[in-house]
C-alpha atoms as a PDB file:
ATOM      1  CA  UNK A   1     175.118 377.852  -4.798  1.00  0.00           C
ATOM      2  CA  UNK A   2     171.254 378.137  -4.470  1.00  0.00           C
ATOM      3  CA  UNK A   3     171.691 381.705  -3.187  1.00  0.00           C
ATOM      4  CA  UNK A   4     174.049 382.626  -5.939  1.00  0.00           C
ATOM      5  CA  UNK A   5     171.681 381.912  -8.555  1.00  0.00           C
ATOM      6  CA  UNK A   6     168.424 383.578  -6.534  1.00  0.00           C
ATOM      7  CA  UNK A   7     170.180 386.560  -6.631  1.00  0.00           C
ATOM      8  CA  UNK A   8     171.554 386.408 -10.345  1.00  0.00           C
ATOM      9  CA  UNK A   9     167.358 385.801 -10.987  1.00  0.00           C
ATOM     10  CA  UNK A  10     165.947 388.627  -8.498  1.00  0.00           C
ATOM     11  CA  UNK A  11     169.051 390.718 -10.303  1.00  0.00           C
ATOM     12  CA  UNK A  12     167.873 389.406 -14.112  1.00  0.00           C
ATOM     13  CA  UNK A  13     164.096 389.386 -13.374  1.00  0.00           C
ATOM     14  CA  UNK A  14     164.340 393.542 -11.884  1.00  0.00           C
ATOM     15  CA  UNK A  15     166.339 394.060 -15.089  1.00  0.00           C
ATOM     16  CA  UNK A  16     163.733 392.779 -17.152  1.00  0.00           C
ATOM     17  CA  UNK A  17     160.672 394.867 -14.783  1.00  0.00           C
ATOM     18  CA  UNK A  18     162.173 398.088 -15.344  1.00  0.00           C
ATOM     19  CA  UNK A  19     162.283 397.431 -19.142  1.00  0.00           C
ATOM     20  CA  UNK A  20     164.756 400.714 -19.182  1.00  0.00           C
ATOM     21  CA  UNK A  21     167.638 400.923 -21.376  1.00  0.00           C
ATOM     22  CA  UNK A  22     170.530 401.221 -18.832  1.00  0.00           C
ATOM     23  CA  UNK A  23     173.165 403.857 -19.119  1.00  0.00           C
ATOM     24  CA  UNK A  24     176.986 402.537 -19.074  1.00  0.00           C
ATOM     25  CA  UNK A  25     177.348 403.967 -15.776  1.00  0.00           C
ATOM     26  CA  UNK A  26     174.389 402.253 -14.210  1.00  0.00           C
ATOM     27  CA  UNK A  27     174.847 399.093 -16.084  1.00  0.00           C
ATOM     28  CA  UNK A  28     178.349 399.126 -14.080  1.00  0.00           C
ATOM     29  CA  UNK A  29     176.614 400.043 -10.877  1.00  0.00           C
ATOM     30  CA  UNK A  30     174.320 396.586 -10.967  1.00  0.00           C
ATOM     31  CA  UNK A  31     177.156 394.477 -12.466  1.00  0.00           C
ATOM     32  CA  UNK A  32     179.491 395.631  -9.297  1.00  0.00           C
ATOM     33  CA  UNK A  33     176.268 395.034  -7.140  1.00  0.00           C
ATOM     34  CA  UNK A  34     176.120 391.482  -8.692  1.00  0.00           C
ATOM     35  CA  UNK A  35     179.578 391.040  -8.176  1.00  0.00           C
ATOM     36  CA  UNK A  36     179.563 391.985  -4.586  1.00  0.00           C
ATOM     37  CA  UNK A  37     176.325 389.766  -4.078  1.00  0.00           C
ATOM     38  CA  UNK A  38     177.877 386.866  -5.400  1.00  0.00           C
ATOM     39  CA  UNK A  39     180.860 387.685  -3.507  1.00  0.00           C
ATOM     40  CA  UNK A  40     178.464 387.783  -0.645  1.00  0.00           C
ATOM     41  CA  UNK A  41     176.818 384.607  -1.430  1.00  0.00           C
ATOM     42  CA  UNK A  42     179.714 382.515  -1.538  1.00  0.00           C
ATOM     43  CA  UNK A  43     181.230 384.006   1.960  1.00  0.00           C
ATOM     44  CA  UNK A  44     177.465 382.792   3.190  1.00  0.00           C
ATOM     45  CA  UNK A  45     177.567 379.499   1.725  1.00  0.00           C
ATOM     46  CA  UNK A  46     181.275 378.794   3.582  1.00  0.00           C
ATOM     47  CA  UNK A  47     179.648 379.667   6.423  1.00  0.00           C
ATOM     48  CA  UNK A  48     177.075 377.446   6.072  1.00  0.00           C
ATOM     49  CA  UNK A  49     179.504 374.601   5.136  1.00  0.00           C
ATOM     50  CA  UNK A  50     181.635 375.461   8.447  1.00  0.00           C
ATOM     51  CA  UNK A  51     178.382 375.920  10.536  1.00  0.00           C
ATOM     52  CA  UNK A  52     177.565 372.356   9.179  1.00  0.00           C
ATOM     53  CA  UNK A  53     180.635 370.712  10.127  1.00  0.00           C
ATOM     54  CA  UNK A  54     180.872 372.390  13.342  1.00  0.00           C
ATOM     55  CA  UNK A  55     177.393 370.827  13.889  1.00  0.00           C
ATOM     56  CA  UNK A  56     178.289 367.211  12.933  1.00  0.00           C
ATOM     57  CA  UNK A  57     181.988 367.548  14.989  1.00  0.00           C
ATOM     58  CA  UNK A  58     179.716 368.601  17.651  1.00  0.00           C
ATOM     59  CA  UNK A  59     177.266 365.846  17.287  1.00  0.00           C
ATOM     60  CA  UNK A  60     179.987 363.648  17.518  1.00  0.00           C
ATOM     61  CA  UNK A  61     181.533 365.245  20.917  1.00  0.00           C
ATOM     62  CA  UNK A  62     178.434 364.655  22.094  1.00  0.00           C
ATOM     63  CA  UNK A  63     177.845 360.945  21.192  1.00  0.00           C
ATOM     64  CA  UNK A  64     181.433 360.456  22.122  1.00  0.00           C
ATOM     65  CA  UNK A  65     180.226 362.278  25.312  1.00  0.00           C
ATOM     66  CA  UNK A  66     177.401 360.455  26.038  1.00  0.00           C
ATOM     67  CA  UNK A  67     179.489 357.046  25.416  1.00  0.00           C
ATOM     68  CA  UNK A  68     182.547 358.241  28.415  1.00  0.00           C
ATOM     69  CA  UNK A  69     179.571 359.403  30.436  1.00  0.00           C
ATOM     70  CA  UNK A  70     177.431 355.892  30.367  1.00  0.00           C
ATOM     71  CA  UNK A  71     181.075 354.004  30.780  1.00  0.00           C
ATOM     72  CA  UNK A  72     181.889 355.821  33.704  1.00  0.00           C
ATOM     73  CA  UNK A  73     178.438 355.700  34.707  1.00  0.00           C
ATOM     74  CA  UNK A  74     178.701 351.971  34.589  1.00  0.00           C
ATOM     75  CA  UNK A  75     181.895 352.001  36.761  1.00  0.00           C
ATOM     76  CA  UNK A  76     180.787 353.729  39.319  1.00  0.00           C
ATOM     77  CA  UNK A  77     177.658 351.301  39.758  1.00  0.00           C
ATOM     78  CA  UNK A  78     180.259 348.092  39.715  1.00  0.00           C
ATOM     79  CA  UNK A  79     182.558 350.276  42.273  1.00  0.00           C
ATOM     80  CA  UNK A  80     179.657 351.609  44.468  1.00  0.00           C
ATOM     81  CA  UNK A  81     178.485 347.227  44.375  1.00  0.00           C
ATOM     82  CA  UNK A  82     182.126 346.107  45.053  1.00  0.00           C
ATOM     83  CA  UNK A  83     182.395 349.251  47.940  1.00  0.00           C
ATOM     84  CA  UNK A  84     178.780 347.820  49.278  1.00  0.00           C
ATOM     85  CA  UNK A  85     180.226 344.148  49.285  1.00  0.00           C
ATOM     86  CA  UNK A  86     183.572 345.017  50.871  1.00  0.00           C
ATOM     87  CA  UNK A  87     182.227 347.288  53.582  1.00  0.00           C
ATOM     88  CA  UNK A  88     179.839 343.754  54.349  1.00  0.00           C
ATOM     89  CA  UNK A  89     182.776 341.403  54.058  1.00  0.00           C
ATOM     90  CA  UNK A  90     184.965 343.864  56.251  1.00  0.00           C
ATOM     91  CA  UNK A  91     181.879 344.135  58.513  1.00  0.00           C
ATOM     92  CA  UNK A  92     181.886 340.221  58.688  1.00  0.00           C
ATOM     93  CA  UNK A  93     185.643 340.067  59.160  1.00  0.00           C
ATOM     94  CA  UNK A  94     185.367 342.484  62.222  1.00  0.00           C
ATOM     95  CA  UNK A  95     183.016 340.378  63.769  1.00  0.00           C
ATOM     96  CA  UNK A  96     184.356 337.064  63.610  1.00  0.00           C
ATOM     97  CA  UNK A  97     188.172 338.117  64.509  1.00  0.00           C
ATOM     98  CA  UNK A  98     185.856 339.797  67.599  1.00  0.00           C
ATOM     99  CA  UNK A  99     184.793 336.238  68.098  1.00  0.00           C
ATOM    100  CA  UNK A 100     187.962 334.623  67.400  1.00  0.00           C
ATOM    101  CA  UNK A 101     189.909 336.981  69.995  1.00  0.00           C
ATOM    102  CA  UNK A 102     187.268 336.294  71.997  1.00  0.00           C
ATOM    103  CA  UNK A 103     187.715 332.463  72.173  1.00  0.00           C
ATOM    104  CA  UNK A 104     191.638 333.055  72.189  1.00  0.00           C
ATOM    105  CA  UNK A 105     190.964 334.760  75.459  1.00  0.00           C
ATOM    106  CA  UNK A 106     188.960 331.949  76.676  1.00  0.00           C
ATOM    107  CA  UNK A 107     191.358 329.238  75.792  1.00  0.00           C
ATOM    108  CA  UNK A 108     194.437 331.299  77.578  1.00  0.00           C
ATOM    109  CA  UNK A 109     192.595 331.740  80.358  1.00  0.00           C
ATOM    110  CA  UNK A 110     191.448 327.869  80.378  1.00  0.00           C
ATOM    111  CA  UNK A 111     195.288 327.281  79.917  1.00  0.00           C
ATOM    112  CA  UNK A 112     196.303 329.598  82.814  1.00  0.00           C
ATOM    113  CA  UNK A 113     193.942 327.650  84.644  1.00  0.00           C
ATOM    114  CA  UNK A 114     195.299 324.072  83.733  1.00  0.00           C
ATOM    115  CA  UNK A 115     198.735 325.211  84.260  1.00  0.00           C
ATOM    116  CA  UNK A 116     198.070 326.557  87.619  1.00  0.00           C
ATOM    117  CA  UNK A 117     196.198 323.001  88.510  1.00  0.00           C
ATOM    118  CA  UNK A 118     198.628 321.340  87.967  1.00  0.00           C
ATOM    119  CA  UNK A 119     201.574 323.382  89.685  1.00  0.00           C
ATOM    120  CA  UNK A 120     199.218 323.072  92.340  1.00  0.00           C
ATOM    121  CA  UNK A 121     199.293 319.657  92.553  1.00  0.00           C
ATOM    122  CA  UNK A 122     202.636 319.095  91.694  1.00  0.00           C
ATOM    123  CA  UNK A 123     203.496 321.282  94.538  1.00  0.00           C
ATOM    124  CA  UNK A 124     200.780 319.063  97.050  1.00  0.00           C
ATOM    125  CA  UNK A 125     201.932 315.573  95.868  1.00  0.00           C
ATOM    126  CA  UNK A 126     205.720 316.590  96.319  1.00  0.00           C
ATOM    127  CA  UNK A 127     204.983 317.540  99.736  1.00  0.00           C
ATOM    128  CA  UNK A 128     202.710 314.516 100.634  1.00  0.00           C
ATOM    129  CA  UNK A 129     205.770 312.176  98.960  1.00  0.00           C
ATOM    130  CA  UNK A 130     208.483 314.188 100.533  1.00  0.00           C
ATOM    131  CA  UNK A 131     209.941 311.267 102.819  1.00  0.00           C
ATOM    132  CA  UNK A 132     210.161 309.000  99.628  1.00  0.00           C
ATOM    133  CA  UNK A 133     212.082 311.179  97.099  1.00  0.00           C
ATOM    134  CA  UNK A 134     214.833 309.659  98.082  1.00  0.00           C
ATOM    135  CA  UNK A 135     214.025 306.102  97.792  1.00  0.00           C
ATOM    136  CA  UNK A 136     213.422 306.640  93.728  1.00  0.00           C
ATOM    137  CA  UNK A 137     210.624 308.995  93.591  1.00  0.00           C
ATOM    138  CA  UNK A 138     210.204 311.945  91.381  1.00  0.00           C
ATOM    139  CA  UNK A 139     207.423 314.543  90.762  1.00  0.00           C
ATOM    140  CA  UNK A 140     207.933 316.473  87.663  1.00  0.00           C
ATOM    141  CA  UNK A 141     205.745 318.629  85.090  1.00  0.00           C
ATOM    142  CA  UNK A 142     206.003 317.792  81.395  1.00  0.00           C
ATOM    143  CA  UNK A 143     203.641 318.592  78.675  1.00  0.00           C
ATOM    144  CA  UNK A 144     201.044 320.386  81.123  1.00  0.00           C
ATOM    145  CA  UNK A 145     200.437 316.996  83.158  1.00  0.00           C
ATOM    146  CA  UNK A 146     202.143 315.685  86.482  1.00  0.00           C
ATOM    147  CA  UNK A 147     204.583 312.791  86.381  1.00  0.00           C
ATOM    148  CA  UNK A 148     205.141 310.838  89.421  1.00  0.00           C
ATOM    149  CA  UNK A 149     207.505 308.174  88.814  1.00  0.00           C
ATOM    150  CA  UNK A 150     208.465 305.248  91.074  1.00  0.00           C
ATOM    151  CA  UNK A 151     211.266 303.051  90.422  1.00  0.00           C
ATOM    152  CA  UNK A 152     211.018 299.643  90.645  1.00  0.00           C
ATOM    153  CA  UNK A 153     212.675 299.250  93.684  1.00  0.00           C
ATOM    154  CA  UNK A 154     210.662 301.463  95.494  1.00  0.00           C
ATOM    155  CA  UNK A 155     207.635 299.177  94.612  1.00  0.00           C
ATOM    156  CA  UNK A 156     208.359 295.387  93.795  1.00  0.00           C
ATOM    157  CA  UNK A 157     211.377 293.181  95.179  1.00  0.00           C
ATOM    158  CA  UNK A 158     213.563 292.545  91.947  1.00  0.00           C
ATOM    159  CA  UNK A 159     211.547 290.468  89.115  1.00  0.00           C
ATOM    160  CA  UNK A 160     208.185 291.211  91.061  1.00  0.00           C
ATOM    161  CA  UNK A 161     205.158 292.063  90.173  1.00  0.00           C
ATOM    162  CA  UNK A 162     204.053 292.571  94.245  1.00  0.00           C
ATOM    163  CA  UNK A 163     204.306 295.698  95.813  1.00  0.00           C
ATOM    164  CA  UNK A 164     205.927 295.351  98.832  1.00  0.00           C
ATOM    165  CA  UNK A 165     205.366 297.545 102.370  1.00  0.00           C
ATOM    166  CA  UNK A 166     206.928 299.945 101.367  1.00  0.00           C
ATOM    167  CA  UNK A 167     206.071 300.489  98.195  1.00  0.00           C
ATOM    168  CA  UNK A 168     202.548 300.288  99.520  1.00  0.00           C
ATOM    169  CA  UNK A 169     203.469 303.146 101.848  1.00  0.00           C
ATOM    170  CA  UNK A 170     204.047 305.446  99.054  1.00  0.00           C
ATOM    171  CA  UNK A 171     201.210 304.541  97.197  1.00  0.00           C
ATOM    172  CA  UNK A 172     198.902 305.275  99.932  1.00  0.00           C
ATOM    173  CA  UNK A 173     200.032 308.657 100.351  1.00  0.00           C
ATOM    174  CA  UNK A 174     199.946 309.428  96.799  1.00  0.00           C
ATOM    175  CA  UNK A 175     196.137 308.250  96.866  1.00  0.00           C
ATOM    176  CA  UNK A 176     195.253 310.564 100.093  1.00  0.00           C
ATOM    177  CA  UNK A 177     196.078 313.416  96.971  1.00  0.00           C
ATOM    178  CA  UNK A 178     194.266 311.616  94.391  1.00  0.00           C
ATOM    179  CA  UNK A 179     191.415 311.034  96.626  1.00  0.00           C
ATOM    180  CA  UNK A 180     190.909 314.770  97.480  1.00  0.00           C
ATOM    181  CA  UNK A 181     191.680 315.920  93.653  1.00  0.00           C
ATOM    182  CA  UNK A 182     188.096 314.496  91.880  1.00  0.00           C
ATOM    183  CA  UNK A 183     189.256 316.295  88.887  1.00  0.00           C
ATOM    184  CA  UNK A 184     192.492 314.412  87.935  1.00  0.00           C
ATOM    185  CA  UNK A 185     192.273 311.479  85.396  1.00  0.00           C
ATOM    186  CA  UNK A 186     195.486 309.249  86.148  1.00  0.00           C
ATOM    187  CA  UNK A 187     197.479 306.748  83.839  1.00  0.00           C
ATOM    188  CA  UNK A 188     199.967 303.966  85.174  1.00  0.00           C
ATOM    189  CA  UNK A 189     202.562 303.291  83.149  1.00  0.00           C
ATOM    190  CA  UNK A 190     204.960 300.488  83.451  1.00  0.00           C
ATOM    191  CA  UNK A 191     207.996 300.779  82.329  1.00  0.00           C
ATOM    192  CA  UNK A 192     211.288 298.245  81.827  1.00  0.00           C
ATOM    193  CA  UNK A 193     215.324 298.275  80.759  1.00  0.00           C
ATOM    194  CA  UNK A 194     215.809 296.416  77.835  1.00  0.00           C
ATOM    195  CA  UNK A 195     217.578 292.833  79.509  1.00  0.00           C
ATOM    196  CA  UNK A 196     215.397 289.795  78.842  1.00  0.00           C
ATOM    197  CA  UNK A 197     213.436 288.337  81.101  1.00  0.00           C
ATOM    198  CA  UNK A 198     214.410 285.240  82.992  1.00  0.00           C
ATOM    199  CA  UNK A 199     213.321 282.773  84.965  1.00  0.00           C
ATOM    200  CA  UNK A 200     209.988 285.088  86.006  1.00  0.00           C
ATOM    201  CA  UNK A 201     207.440 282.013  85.541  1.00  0.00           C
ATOM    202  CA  UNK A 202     204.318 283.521  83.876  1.00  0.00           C
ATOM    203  CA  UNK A 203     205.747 286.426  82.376  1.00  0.00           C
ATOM    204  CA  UNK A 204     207.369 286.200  79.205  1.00  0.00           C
ATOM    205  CA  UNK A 205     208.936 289.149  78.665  1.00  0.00           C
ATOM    206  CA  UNK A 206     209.462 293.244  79.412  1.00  0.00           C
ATOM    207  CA  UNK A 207     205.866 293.786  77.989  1.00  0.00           C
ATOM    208  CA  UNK A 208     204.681 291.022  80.633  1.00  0.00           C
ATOM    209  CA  UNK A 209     206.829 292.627  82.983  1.00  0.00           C
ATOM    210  CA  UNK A 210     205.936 296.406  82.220  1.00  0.00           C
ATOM    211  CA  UNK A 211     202.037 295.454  82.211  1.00  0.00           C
ATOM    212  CA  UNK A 212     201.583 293.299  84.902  1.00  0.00           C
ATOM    213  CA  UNK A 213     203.477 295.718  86.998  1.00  0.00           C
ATOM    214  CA  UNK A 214     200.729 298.657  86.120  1.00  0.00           C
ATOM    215  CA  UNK A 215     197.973 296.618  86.801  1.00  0.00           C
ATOM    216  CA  UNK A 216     199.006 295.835  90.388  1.00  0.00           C
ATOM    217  CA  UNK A 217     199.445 299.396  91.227  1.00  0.00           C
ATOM    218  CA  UNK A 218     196.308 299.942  89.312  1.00  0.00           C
ATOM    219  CA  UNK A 219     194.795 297.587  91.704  1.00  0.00           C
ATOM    220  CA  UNK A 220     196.533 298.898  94.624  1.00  0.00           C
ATOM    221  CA  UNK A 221     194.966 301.985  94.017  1.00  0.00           C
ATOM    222  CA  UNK A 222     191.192 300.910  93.244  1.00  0.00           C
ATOM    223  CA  UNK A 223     190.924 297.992  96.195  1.00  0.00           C
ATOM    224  CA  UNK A 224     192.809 299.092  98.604  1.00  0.00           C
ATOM    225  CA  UNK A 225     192.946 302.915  98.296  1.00  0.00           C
ATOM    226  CA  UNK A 226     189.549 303.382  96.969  1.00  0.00           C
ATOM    227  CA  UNK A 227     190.651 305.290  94.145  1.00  0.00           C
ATOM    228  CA  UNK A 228     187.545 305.701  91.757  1.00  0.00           C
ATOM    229  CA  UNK A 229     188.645 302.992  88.715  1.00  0.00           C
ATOM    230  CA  UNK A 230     186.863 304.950  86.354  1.00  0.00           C
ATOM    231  CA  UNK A 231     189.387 307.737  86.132  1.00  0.00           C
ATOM    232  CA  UNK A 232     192.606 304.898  86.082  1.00  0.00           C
ATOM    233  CA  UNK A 233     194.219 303.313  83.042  1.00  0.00           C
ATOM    234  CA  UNK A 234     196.694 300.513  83.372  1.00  0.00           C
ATOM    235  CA  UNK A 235     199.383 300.391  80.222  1.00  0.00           C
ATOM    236  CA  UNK A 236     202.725 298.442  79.741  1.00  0.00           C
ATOM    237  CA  UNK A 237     205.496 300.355  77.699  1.00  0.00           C
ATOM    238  CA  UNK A 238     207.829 297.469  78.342  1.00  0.00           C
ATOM    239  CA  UNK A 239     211.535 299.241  77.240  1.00  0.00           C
ATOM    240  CA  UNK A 240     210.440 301.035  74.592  1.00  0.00           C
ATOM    241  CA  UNK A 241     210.336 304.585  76.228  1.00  0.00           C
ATOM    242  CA  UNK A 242     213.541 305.275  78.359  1.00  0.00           C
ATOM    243  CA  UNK A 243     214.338 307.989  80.206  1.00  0.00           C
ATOM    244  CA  UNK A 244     218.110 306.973  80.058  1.00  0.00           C
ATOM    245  CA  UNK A 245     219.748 305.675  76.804  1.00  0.00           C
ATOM    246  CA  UNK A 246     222.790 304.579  78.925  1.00  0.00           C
ATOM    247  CA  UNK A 247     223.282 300.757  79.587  1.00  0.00           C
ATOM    248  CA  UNK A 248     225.311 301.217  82.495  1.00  0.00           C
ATOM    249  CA  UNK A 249     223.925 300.102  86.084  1.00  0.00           C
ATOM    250  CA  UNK A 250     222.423 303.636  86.894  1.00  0.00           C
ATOM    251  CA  UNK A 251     220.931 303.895  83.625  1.00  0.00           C
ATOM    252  CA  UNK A 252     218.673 300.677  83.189  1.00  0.00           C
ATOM    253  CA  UNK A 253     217.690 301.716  87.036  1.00  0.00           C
ATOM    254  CA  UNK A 254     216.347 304.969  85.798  1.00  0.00           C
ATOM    255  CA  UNK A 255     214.607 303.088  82.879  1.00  0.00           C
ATOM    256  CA  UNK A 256     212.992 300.360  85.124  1.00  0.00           C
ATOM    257  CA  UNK A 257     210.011 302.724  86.942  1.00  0.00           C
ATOM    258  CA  UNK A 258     206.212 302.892  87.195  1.00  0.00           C
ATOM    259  CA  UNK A 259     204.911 306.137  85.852  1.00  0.00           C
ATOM    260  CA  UNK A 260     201.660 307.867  87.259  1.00  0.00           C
ATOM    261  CA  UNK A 261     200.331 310.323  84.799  1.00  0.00           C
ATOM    262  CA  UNK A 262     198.286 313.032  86.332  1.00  0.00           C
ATOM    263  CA  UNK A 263     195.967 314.826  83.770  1.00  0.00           C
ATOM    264  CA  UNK A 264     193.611 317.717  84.713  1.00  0.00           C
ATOM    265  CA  UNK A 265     190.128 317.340  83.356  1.00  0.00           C
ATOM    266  CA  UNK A 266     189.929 319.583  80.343  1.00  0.00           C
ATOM    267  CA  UNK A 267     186.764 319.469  79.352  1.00  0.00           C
ATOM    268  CA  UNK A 268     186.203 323.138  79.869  1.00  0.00           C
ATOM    269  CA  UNK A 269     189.299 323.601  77.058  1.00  0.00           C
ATOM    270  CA  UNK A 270     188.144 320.844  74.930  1.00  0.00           C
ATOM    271  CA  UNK A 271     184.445 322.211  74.229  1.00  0.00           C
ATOM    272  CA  UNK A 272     186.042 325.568  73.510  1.00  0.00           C
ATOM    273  CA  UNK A 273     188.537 324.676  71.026  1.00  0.00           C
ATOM    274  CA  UNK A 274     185.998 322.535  69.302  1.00  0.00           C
ATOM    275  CA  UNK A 275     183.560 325.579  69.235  1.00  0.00           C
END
């Protein structure tokens, strides 16, 4: 609007200068010309109305702009930190399944090694009992440790707790193995059917029975043998533990035994599971 009326005054004021009485044809002349300059004038001013807007929709794109650019900026800083920390974490996971096959190597090996122990000495104590396994005795593997078990009549006349001669016979070759394998721990069990005890003096019952039966192979071993005591245990299981369920004849035989449990020293295994 400014413009319009500049050019209505310049227009006016040049009218006024000349001080000349206009002919109609030139008085037509400068009203077209002010027509066409305010014609002019208003085509500028919707320019400068759309330049205007243009410039604020533009300011706008730009803060809008600015806004996406600092968010994504932002992202990319929390996904470059979270990219940094998983790369560490993934880093850290490497190593210690490294470690962990590592030790899983160890143990198998440690394992291979116990298993072929005691095969070993299954295979050496079968064939330094081989005239007795048919008197009662049986070497077996169970569980990774060596069971040699003696029935009762192999070792004590019935209702004894003395091993007799031949019972002592098997023990001594049994403890020519033991003697030779440092590395073995050993347990005795004792073991019982489940009739009651009677008329057996001192001992009470099975657990009598089944104890007191352990500790004379126990001692068998240690004072006569020379079995070190320190890698012995004695323990009673009385009839609590049967190998047969049956009650027939052949089945409390079975169940009335001494057990010797052969264990390889494991300390090797032990420290590395513990690790």
């Amino acid at each position: 609007m400014k413009i319009k009326y500049y050019l209505i005054a310049a227009l006016f004021c040049a009218t006024l200068h000349s001080c000349v009485v206009l002919s109609p044809k030139k008085y037509k002349s400068l009203v077209a010309e002010r027509d066409s300059l305010l014609t002019r004038s208003s085509s500028l001013e919707a320019q400068v109305a759309s330049l205007q807007a243009d410039t604020m929709h533009l300011h706008r794109q730009i803060a809008e702009l600015q806004g996406n650019y600092a968010t994504l900026n932002t992202n990319y800083n929390k996904l470059n930190d979270n990219y940094s920390n998983s790369s560490t974490k993934v880093s850290q996971l490497s190593s210690d399944l490294q470690k962990r096959e590592q030790r899983l190597k160890e143990v198998e090996e440690a394992l291979k090694k116990r298993d072929a122990a005691t095969n070993a000495l299954k295979d050496k104590l079968q064939q330094a009992l081989l005239g007795f396994q048919n008197s009662g005795l049986t070497v077996d593997i169970r569980d990774g440790k060596v069971y040699v078990s003696l029935a009762d009549k192999l070792l004590f006349p019935s209702g004894s707790i003395i091993i007799d001669d031949r019972g002592k016979q098997a023990l001594k070759q049994l403890a020519v193995v033991l003697n030779k394998e440092t590395e073995i721990n050993m347990a005795v069990e004792g073991h019982t059917d489940d009739k009651k005890v009677h008329n057996l003096g001192q001992i009470k019952d099975n657990w009598d029975l089944s104890v007191l039966r352990a500790t004379s192979v126990t001692r068998y071993l240690t004072e006569v043998e020379n079995v070190d005591p320190k890698r012995l245990t004695a323990t009673g299981k009385s009839q609590y533990q049967p190998v047969d369920p049956g009650t027939t004849p052949d089945a409390l035989a079975k169940n009335r035994r001494i057990e010797i449990v052969l264990t390889p020293k494991l300390d090797e295994l032990y420290n590395l599971i513990k690790q």
